[in-house]
Protein backbone atom coordinates (compact mmCIF):
# COMPACT_ATOMS: atom_id res chain seq x y z
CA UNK A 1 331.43 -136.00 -49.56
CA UNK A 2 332.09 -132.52 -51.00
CA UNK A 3 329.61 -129.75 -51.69
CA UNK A 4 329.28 -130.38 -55.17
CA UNK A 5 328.64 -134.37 -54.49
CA UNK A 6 326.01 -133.54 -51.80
CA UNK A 7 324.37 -130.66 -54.33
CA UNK A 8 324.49 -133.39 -57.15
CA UNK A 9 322.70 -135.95 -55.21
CA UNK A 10 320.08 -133.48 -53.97
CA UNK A 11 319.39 -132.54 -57.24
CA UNK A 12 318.72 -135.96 -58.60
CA UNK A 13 316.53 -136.71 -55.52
CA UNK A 14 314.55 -133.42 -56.01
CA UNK A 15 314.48 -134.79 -60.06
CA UNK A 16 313.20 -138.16 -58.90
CA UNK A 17 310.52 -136.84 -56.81
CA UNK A 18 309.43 -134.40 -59.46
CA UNK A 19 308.96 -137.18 -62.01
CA UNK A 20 306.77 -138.73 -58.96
CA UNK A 21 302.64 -139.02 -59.29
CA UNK A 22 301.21 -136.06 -56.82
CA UNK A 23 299.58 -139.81 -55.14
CA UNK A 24 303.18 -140.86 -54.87
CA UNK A 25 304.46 -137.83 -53.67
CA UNK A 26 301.92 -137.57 -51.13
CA UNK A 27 302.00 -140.68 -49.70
CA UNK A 28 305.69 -140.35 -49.39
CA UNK A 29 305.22 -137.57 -46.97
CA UNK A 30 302.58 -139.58 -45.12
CA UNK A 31 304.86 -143.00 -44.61
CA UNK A 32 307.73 -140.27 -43.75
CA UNK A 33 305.42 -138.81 -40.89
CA UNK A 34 304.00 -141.62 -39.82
CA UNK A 35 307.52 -143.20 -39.13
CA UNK A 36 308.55 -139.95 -37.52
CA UNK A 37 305.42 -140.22 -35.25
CA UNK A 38 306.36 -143.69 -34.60
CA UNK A 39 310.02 -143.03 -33.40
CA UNK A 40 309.09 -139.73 -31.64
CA UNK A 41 311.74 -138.18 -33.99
CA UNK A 42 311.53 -134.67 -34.28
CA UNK A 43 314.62 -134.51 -37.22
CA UNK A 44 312.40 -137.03 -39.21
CA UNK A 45 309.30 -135.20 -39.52
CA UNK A 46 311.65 -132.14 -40.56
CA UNK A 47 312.89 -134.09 -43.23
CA UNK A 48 309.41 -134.42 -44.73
CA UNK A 49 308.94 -130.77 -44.93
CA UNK A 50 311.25 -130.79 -47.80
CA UNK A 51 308.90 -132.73 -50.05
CA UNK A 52 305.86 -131.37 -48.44
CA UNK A 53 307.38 -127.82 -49.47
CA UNK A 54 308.05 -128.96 -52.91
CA UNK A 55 304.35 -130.42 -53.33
CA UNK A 56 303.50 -126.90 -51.79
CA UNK A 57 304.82 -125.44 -54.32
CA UNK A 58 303.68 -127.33 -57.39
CA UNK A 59 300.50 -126.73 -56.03
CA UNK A 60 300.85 -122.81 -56.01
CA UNK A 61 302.07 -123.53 -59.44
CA UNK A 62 299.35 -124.93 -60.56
CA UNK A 63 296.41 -122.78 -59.08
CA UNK A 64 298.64 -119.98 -60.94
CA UNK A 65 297.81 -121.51 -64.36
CA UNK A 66 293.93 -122.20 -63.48
């Protein structure tokens, strides 16, 4: 897979999560965690930083327009 490919699927991942509930986002990071707690896997529960960072962030985005 080439850069661009990879950057192209990332992007409609990211788009797809965005168009996600903040319920649906967040339970999405739970069921991630939870399965990295299972497994004892380290790589998993950095993978659900990603979308933790990104509900992070629409958070901070939104306290900004209160």
């Amino acid at each position: 897979m080439t850069d661009n490919e990879e950057f192209e699927e990332a992007m409609g991942i990211a788009e797809e999560f965005d168009r996600m509930t903040c319920q649906e986002q967040v339970r999405l990071v739970l069921d991630m965690l939870t399965d990295a707690a299972k497994e004892d896997d380290m790589d998993k529960v950095r993978a659900a930083l990603i979308p933790l960072a990104l509900i992070a962030n629409r958070v901070k985005a939104l306290e900004g327009k209160e």
